[in-house]
N, C-alpha and C. Protein backbone atom coordinates (compact mmCIF):
# COMPACT_ATOMS: atom_id res chain seq x y z
N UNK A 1 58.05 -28.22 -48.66
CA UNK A 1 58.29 -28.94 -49.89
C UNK A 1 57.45 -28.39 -51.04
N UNK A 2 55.94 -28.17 -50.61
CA UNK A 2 55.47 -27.52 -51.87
C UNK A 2 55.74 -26.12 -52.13
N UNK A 3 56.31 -25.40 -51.31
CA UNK A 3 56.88 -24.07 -51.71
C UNK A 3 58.11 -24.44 -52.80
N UNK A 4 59.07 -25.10 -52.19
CA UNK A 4 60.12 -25.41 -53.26
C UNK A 4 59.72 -25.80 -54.57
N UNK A 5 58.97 -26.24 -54.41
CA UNK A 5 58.35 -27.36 -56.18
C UNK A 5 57.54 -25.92 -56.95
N UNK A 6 56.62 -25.38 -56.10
CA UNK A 6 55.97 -24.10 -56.70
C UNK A 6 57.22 -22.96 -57.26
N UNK A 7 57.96 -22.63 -56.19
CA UNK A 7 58.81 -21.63 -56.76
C UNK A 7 59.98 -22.64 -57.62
N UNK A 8 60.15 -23.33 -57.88
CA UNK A 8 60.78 -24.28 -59.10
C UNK A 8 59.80 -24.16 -60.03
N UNK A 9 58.98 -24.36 -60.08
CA UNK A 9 57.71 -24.42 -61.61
C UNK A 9 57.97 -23.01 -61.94
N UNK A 10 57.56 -21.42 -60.69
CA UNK A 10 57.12 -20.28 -61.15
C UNK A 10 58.86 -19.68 -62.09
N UNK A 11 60.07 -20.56 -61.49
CA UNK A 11 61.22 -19.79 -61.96
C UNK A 11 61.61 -20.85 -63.33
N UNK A 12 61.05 -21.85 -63.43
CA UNK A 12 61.18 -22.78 -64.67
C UNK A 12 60.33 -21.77 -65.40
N UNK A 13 59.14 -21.87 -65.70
CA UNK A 13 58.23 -20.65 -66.39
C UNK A 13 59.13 -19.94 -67.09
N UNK A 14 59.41 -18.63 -66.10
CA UNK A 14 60.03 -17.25 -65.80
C UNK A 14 61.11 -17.37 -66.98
N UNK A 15 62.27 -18.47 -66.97
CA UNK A 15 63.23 -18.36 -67.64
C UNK A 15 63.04 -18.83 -69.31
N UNK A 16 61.64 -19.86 -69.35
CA UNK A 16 61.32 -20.28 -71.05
C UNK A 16 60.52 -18.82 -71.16
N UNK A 17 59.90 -18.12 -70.32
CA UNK A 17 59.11 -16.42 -70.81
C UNK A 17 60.44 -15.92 -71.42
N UNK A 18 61.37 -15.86 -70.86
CA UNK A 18 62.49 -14.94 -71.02
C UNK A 18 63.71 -15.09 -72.01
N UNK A 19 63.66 -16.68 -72.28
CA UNK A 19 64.36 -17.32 -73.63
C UNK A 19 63.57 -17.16 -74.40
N UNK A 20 62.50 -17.77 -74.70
CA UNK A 20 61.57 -17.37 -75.79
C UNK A 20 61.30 -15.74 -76.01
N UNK A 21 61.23 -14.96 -75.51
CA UNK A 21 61.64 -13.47 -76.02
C UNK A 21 62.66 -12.90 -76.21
N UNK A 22 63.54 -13.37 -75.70
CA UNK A 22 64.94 -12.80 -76.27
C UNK A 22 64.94 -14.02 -77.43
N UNK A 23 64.76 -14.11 -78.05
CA UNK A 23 64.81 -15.20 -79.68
C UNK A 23 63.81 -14.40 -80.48
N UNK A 24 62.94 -13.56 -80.04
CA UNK A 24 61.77 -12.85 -81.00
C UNK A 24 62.71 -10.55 -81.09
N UNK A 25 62.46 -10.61 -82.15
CA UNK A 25 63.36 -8.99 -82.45
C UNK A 25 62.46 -8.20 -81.58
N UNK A 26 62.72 -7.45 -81.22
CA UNK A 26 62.36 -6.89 -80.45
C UNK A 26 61.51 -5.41 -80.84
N UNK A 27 62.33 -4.76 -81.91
CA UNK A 27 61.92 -3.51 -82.28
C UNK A 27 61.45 -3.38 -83.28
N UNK A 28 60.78 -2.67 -83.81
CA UNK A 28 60.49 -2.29 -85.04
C UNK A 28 61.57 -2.67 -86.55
N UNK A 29 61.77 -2.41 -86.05
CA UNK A 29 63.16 -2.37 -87.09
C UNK A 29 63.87 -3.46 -87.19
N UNK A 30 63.87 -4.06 -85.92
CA UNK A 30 64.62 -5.66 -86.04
C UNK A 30 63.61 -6.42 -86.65
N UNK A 31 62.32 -6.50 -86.33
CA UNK A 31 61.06 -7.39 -86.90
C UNK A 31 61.58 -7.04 -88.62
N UNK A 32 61.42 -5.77 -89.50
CA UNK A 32 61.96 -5.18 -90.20
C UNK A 32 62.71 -6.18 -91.00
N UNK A 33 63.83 -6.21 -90.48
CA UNK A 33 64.98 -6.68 -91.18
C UNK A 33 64.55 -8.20 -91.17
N UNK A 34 64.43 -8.41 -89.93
CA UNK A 34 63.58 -9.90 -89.90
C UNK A 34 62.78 -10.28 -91.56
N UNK A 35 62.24 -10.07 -91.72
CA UNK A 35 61.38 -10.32 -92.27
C UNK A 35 62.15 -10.08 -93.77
N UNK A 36 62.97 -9.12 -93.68
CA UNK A 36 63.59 -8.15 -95.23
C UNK A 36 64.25 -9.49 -95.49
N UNK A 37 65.22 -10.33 -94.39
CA UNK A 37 66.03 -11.15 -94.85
C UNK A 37 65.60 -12.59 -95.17
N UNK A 38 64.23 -12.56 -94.73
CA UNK A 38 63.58 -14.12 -95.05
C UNK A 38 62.92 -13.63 -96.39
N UNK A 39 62.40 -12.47 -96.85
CA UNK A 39 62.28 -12.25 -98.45
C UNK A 39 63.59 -12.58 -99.32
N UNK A 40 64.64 -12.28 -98.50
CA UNK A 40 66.09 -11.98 -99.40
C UNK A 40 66.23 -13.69 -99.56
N UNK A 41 66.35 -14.66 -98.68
CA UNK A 41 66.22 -15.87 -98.86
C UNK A 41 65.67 -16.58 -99.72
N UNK A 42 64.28 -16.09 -99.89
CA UNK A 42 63.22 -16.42 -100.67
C UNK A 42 63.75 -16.64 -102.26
N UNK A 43 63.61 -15.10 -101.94
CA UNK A 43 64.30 -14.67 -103.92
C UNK A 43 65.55 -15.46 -104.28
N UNK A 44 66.60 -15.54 -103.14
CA UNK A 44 67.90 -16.20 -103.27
C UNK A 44 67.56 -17.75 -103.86
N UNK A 45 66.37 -18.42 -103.27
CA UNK A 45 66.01 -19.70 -103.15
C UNK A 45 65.62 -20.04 -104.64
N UNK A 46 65.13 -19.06 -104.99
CA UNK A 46 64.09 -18.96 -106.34
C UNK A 46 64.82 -19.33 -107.24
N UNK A 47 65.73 -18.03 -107.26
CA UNK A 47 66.94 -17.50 -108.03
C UNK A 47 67.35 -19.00 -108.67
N UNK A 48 68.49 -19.55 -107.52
CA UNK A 48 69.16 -20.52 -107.52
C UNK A 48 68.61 -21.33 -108.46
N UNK A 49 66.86 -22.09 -108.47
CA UNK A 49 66.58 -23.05 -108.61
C UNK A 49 66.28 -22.59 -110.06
N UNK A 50 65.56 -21.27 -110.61
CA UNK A 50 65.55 -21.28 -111.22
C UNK A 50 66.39 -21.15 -112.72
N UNK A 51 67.83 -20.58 -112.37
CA UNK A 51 68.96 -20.13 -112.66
C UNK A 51 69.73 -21.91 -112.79
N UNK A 52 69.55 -22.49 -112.15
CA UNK A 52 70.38 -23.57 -111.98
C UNK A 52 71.52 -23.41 -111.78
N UNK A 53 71.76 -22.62 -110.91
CA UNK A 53 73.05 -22.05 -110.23
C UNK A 53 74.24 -22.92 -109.38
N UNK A 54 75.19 -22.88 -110.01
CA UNK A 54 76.45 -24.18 -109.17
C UNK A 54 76.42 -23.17 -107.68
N UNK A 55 77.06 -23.70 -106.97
CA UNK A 55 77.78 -23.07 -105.43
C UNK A 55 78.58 -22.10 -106.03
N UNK A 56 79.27 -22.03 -106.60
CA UNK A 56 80.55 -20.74 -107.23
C UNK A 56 79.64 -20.08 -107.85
N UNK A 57 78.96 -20.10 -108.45
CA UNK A 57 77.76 -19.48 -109.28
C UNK A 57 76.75 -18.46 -108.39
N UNK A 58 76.60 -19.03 -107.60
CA UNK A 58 75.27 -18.59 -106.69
C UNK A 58 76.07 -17.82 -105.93
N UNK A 59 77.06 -18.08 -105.42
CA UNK A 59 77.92 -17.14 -104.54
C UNK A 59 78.25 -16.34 -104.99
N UNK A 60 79.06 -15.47 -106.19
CA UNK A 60 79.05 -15.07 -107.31
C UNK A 60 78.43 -13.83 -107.49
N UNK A 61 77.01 -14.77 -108.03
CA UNK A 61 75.86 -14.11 -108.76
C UNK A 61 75.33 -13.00 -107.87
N UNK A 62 74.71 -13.73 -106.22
CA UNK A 62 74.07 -12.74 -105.54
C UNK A 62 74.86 -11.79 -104.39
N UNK A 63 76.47 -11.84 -104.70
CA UNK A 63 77.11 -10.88 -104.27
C UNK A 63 76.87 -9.52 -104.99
N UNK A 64 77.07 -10.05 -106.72
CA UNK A 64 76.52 -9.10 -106.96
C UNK A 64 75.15 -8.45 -107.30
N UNK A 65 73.76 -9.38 -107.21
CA UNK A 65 72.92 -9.01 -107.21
C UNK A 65 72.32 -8.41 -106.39
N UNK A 66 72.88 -8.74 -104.89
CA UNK A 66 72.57 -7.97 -103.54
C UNK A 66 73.01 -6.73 -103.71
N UNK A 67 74.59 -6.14 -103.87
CA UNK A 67 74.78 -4.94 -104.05
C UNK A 67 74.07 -4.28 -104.87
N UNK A 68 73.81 -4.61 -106.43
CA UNK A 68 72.66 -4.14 -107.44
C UNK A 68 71.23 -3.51 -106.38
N UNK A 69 70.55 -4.50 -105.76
CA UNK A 69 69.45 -4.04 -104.71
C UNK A 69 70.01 -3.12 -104.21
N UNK A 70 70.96 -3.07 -103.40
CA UNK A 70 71.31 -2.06 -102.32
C UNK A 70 71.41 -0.73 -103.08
N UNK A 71 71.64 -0.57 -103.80
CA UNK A 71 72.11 0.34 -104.92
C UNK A 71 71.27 1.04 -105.62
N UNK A 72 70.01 0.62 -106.03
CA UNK A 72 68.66 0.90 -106.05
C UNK A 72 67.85 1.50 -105.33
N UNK A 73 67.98 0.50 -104.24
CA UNK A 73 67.49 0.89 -102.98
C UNK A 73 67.75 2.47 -102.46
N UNK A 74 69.39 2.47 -102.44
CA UNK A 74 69.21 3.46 -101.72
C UNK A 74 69.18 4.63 -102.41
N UNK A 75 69.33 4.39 -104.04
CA UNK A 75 68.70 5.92 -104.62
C UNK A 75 67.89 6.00 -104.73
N UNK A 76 66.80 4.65 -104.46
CA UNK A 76 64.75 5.94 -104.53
C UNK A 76 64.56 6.27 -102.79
N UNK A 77 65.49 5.52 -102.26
CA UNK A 77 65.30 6.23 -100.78
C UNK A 77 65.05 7.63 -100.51
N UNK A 78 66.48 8.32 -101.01
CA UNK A 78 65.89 9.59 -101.01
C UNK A 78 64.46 10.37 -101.86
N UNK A 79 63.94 9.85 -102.66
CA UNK A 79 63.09 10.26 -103.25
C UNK A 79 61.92 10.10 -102.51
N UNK A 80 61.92 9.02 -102.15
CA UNK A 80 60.88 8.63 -100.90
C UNK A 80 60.78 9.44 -99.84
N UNK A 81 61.99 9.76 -99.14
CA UNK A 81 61.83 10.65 -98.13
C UNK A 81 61.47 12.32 -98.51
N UNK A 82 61.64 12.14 -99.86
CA UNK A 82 61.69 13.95 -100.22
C UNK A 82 59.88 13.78 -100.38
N UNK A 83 59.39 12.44 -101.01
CA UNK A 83 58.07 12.48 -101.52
C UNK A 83 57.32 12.85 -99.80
N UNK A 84 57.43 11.91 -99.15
CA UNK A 84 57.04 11.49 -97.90
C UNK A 84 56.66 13.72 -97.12
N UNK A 85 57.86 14.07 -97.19
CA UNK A 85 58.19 15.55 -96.72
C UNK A 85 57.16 16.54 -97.38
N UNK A 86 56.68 15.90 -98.41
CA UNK A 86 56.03 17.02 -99.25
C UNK A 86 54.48 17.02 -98.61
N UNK A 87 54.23 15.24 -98.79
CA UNK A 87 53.18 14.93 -98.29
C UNK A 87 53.09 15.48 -96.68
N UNK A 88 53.57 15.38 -96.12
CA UNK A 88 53.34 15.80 -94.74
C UNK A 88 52.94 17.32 -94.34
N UNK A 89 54.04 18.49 -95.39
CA UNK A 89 53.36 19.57 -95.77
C UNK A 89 51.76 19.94 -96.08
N UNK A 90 51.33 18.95 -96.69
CA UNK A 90 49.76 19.33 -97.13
C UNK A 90 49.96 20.71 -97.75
N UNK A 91 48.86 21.49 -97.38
CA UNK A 91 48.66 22.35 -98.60
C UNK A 91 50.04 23.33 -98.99
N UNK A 92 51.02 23.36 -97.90
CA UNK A 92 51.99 24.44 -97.45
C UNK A 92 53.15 24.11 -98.85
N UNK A 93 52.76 23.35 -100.12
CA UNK A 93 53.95 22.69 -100.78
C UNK A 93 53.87 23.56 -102.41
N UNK A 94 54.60 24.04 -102.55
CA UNK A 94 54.79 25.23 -103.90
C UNK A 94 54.77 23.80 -105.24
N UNK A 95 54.49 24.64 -105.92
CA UNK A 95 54.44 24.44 -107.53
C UNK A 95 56.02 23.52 -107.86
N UNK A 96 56.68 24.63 -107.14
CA UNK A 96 58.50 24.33 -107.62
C UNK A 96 59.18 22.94 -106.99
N UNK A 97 58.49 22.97 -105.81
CA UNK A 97 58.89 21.41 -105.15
C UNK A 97 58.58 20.05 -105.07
N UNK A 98 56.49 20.51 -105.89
CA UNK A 98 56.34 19.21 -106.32
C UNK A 98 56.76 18.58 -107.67
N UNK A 99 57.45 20.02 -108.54
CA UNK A 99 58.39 20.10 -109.89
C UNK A 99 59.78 18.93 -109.85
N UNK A 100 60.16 19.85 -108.40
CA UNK A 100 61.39 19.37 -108.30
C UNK A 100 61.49 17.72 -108.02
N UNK A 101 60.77 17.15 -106.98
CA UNK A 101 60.75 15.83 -106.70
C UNK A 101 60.03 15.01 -107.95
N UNK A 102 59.33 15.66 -108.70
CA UNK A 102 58.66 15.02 -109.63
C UNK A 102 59.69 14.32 -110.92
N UNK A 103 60.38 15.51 -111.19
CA UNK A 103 61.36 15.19 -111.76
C UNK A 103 62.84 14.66 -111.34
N UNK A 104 62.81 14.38 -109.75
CA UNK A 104 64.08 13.62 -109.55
C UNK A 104 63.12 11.78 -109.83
N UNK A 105 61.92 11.83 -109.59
CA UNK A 105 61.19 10.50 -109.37
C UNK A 105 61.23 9.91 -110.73
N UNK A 106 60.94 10.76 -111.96
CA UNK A 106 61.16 10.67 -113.32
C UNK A 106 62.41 9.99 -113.77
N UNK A 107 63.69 10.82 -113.25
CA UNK A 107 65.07 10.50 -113.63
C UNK A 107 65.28 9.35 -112.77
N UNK A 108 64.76 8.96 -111.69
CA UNK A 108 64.97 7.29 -111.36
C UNK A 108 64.98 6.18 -111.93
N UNK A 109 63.99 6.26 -112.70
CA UNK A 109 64.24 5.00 -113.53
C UNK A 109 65.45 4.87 -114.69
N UNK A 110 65.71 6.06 -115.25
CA UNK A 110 66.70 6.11 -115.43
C UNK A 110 67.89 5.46 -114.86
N UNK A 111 67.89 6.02 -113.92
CA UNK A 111 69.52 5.93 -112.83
C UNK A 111 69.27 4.56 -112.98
N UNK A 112 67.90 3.70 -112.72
CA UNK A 112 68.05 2.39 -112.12
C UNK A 112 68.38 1.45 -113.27
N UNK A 113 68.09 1.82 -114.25
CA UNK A 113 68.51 0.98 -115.62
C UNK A 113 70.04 1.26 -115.94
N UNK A 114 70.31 2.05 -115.83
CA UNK A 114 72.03 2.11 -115.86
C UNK A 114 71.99 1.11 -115.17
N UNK A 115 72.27 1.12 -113.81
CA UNK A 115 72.97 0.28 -112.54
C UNK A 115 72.32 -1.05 -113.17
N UNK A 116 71.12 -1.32 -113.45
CA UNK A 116 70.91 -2.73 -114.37
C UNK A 116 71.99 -2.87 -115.23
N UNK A 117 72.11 -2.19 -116.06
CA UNK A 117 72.66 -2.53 -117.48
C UNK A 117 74.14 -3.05 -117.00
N UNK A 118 75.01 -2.13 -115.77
CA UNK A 118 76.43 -2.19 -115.51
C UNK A 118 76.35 -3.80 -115.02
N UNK A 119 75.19 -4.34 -113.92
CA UNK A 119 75.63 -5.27 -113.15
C UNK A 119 75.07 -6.50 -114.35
N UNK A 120 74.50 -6.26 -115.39
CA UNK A 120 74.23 -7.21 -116.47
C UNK A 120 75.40 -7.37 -116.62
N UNK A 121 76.12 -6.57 -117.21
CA UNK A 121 77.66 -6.54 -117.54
C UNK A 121 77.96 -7.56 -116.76
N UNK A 122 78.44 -7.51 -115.79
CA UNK A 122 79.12 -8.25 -114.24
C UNK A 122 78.74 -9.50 -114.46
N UNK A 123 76.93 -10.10 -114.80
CA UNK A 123 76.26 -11.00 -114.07
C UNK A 123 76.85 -12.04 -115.74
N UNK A 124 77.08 -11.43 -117.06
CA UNK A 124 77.56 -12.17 -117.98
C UNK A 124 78.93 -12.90 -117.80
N UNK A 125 79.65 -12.36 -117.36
CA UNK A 125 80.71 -13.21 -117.00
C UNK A 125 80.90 -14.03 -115.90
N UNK A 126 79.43 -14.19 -115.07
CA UNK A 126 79.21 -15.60 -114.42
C UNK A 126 77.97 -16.35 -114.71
N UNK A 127 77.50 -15.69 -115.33
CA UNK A 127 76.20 -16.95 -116.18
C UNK A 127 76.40 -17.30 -117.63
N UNK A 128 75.78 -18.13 -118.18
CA UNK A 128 75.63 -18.78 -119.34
C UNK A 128 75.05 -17.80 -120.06
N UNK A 129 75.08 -17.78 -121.24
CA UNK A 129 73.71 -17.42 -122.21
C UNK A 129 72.03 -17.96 -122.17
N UNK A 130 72.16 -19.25 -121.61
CA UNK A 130 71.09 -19.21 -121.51
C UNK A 130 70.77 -18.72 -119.68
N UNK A 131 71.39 -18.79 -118.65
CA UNK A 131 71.32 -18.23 -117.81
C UNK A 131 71.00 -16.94 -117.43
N UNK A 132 71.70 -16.24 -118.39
CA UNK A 132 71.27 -14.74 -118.71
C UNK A 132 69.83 -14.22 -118.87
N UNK A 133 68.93 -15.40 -119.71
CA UNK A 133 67.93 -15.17 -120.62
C UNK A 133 66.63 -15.81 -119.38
N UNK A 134 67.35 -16.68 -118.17
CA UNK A 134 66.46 -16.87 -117.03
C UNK A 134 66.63 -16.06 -116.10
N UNK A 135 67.37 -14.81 -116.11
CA UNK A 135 67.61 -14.10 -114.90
C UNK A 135 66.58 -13.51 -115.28
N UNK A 136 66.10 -12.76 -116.84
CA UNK A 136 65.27 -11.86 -117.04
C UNK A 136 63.73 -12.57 -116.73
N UNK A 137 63.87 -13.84 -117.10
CA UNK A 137 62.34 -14.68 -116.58
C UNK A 137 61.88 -14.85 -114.90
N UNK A 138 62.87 -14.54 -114.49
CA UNK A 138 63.20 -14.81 -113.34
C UNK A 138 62.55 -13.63 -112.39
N UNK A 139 63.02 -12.30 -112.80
CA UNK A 139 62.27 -11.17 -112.50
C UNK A 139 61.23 -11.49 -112.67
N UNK A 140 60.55 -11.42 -113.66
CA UNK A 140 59.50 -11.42 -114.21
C UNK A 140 58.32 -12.20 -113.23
N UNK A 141 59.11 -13.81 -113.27
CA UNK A 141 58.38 -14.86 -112.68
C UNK A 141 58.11 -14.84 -111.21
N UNK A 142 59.24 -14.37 -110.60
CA UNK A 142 59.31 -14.01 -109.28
C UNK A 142 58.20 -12.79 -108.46
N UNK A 143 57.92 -11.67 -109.65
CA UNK A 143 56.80 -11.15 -109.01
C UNK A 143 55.37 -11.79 -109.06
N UNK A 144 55.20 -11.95 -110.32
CA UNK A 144 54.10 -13.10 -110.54
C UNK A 144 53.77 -13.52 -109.19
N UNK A 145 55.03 -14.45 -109.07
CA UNK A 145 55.01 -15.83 -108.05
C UNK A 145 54.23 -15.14 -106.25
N UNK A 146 54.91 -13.33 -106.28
CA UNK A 146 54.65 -12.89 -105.03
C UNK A 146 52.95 -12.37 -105.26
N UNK A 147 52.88 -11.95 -106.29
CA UNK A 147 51.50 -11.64 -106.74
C UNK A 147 50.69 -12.67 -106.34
N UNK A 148 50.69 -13.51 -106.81
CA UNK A 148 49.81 -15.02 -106.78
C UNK A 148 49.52 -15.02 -105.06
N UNK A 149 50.77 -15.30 -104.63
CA UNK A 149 50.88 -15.52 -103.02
C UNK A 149 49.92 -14.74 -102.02
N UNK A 150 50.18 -13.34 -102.37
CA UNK A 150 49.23 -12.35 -101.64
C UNK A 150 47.81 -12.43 -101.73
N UNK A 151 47.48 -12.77 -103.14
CA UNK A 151 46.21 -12.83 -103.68
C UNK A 151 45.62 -14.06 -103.17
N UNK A 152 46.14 -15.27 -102.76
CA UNK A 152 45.66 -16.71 -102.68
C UNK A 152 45.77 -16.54 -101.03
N UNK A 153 46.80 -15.32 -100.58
CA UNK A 153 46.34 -15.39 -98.83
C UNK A 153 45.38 -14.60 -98.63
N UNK A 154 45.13 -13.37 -99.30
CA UNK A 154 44.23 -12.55 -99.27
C UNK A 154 42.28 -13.45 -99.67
N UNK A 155 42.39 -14.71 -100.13
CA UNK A 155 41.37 -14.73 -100.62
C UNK A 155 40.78 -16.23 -99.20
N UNK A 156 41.85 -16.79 -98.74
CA UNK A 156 42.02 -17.64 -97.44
C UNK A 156 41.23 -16.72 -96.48
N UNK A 157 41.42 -15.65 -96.61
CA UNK A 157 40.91 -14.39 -95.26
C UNK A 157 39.58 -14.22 -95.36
């Protein structure tokens, strides 16, 4: 009888070890995204409240504000990886290539203010005027808000 009750406890255990880790990401990359999409929430949360965003609105808005990110995203990506390549070179990196990436890193901001300016376009024909004029506070406020955060956990430590 106490064998049964023991190996009942050790396989009760065994299976909350084994549910409770399959519920946690596993890889690098899943933790990653983990985490990318509880920021994406965050901002979404912000957004909303601060925007005063209807349901049609908010649905809307961060369809296209998500693509805008993605879009961003993935053009300093490559710059990143070209920066990243150079660095790893150390001394082995010519005049011409820290030219070259220097000036694709330059023309980024560029690129990224277009793709602003187009999805402004977009984001006017689902916000207000004054909506418009909190998206830009909104940026603004939203880093602040992450600034503050880091600094007030950093100072807890």
């Amino acid at each position: 009888m106490k064998q049964t009750v023991t190996l009942l406890i050790l396989s009760l255990a065994a299976l909350c070890t084994t549910t409770v880790a399959a519920q946690q990401p596993a890889t690098k990359e899943e933790k990653r995204q983990a985490r990318w999409e509880e920021f994406r929430k965050t901002k979404h949360a912000f957004y909303t409240e601060k925007l005063e965003l209807t349901d049609e609105q908010s649905e809307a808005f961060f369809k296209l504000y998500d693509e805008m990110e993605r879009s961003k995203f993935e053009m300093s990506r490559e710059i990143r990886r070209e920066m990243r390549s150079l660095a790893q070179k150390g001394d082995a990196v010519t005049d011409a290539e820290y030219k070259a990436v220097a000036d694709k890193a330059a023309a980024l901001s560029e690129k990224e203010a277009a793709i602003e300016k187009e999805y402004y376009a977009k984001f006017c024909e689902i916000l207000s005027p004054r909506q418009q004029y909190l998206y830009h506070r909104c940026e603004i406020d939203f880093q602040k808000n992450l600034i503050k955060k880091k600094t007030h956990a950093k100072e807890k430590k």
